[in-house]
Protein backbone atom coordinates (compact mmCIF):
# COMPACT_ATOMS: atom_id res chain seq x y z
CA UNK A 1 -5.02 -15.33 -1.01
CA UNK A 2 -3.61 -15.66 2.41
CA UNK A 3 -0.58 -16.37 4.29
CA UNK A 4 -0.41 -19.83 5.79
CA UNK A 5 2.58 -20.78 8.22
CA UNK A 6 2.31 -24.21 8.99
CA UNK A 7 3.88 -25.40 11.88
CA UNK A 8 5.47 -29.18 11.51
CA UNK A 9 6.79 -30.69 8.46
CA UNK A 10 5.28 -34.22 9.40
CA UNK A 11 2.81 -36.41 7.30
CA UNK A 12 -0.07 -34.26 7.76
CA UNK A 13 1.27 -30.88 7.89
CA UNK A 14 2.97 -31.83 4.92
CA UNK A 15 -0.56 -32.48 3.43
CA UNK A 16 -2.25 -29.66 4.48
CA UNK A 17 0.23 -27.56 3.16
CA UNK A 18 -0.07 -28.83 -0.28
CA UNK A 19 -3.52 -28.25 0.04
CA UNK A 20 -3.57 -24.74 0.95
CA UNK A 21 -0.98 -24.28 -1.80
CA UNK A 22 -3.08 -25.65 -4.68
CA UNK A 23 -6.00 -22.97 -3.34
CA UNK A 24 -3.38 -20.15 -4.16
CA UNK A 25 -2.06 -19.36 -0.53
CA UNK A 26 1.38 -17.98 0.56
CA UNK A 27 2.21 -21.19 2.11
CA UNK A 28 5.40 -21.91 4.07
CA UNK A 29 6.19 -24.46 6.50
CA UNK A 30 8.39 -25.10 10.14
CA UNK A 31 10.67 -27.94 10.36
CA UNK A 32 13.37 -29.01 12.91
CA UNK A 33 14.89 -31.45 10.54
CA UNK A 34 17.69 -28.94 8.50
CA UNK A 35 17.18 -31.78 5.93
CA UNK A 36 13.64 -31.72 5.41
CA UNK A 37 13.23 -28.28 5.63
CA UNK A 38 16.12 -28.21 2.88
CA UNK A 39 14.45 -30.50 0.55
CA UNK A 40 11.20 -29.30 0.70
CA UNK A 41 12.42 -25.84 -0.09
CA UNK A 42 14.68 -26.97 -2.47
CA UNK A 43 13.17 -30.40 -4.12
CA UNK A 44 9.65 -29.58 -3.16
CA UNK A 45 9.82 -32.93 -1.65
CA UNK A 46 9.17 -34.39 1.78
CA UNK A 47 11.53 -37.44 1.82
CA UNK A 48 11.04 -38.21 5.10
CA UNK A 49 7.22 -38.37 4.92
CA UNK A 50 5.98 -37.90 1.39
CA UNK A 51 8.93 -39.35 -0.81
CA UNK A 52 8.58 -39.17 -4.14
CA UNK A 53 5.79 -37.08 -4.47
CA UNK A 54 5.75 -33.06 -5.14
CA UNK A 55 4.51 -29.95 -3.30
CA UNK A 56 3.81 -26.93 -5.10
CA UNK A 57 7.00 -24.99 -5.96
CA UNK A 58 5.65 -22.00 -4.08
CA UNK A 59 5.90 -24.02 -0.89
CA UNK A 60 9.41 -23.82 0.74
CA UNK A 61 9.96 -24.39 4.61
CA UNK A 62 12.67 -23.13 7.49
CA UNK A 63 13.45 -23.96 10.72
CA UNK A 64 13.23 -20.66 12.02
CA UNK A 65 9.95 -20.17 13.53
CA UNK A 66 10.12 -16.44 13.32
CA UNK A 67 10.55 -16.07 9.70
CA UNK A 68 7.76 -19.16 8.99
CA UNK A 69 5.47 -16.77 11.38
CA UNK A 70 6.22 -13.25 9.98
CA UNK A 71 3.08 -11.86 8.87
CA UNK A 72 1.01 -15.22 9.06
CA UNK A 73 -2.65 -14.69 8.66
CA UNK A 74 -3.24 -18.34 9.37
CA UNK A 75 -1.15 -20.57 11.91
CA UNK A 76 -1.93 -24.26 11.41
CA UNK A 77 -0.81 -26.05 13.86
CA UNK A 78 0.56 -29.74 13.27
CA UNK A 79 3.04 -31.08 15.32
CA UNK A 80 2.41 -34.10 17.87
CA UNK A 81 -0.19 -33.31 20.71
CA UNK A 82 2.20 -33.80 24.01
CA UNK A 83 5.02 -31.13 22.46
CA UNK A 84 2.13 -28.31 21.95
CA UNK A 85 2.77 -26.29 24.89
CA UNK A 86 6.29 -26.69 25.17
CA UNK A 87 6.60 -25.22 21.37
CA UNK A 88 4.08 -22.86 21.95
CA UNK A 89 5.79 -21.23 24.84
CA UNK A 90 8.90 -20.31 22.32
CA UNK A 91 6.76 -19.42 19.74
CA UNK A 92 4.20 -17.20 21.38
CA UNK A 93 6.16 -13.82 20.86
CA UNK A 94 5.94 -14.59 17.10
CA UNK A 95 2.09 -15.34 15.95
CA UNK A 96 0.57 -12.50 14.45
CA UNK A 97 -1.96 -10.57 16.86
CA UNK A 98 -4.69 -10.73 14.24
CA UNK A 99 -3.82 -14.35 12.88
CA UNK A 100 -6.32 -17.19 12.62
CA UNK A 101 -5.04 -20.37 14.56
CA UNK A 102 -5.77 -23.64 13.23
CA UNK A 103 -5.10 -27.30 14.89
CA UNK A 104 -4.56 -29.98 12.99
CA UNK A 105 -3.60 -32.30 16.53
CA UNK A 106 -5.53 -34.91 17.76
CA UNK A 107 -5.50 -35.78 21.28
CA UNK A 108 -5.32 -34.40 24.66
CA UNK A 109 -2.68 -32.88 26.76
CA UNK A 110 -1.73 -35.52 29.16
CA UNK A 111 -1.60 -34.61 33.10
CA UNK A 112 -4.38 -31.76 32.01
CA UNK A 113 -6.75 -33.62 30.06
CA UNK A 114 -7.40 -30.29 27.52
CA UNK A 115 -8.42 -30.13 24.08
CA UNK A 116 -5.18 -28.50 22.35
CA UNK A 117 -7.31 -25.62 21.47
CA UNK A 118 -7.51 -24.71 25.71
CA UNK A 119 -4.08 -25.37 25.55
CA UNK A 120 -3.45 -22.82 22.84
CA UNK A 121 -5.68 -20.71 24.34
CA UNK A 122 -4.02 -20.68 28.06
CA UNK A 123 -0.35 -20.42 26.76
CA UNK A 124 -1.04 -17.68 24.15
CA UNK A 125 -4.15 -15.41 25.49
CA UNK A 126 -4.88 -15.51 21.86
CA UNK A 127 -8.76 -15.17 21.88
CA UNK A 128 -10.22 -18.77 21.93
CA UNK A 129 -12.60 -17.48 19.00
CA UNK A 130 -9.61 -17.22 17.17
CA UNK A 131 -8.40 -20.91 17.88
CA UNK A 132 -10.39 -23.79 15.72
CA UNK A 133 -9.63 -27.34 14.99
CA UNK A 134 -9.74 -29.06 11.52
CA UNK A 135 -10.91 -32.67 11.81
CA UNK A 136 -11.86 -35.26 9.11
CA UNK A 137 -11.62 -39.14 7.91
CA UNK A 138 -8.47 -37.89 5.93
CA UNK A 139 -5.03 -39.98 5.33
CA UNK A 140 -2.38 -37.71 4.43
CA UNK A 141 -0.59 -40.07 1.75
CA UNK A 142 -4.32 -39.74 0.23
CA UNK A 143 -4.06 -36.46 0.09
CA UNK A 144 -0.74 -35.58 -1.38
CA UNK A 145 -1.95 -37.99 -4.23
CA UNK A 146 -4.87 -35.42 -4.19
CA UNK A 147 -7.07 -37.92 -3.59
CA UNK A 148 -10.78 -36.28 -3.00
CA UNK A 149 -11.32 -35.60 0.53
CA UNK A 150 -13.19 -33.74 3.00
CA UNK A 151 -12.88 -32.59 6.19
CA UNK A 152 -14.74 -30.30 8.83
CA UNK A 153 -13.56 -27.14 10.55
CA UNK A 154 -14.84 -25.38 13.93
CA UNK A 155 -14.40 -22.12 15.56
CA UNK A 156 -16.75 -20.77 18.15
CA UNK A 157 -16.61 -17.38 15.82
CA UNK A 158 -18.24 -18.39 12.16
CA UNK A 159 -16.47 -15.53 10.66
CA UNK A 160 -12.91 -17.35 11.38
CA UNK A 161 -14.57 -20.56 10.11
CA UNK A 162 -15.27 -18.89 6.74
CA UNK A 163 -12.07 -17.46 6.42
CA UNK A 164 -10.16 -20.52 6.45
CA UNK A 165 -13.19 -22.39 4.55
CA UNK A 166 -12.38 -19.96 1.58
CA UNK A 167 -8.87 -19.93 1.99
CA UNK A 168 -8.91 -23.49 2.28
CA UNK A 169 -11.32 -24.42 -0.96
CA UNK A 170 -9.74 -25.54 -4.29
């Protein structure tokens, strides 16, 4: 079992989240919506994304990014592509040295044209065999119905692959 802190309580983070749940992680989740977080620690519902449908009662969520973070061996990352290094910079001080970090954001920073991994990468330090990306023909409302899916994850280190591959695989 591992300790997940996902970071946005969107669609897809939302979905992942679930996911990592049902595997038997530690999972909990960073909102800036009080009202969200609130209901998905409280409800186990996303009303604002998933309404109507549950996430594991182990899940719960805050909006302080220090708790979510504290003692984290997995950061997934899944908030929209063009706030990345912005959050990043507050949130830097708080990721675990050793953690695993794990993009979930399509896209490219605008103005620099990087993959958000280089853009972990250059804000952090945090060693880019550390930083992966999870990518897949997956709809999040598909998932949180537990639909069957699959999905594909890369690191340039295979170890950090297989670690979230079996952390990941219910």
């Amino acid at each position: 079992m591992a300790r997940l802190a996902v970071l946005g309580a969107g669609s897809w983070g939302t979905a992942f989240a679930q996911i990592a749940a049902d595997a038997g992680n530690d999972v909990v989740i960073w909102g800036r919506d009080e009202f969200i977080v609130e209901s998905i620690t409280n409800e186990h519902v996303n009303p604002a994304f998933h309404p109507g449908l549950k996430l594991p009662t182990s899940v719960w969520a805050s909006t302080n990014v220090a708790t979510v973070l504290r003692g984290a061996d997995i950061v997934v990352l899944a908030i929209p592509a063009q706030v990345l290094r912005s959050r990043l910079v507050e949130w830097r001080e708080h990721i675990p040295p050793t953690a695993i970090v794990l993009s979930l954001i399509k896209g490219l920073e605008l103005g620099t044209s990087l993959r958000m991994t280089e853009v972990v990468h250059e804000v952090t330090g945090i060693d880019p065999n550390r930083i992966g990306v999870l990518s897949g023909p997956n709809l999040a409302r598909e998932i949180m119905q537990r639909q069957p899916a699959a999905c594909v994850v890369a690191f340039s280190d295979p170890q950090y692959a297989a670690a979230v591959q079996q952390a990941m695989s219910t």
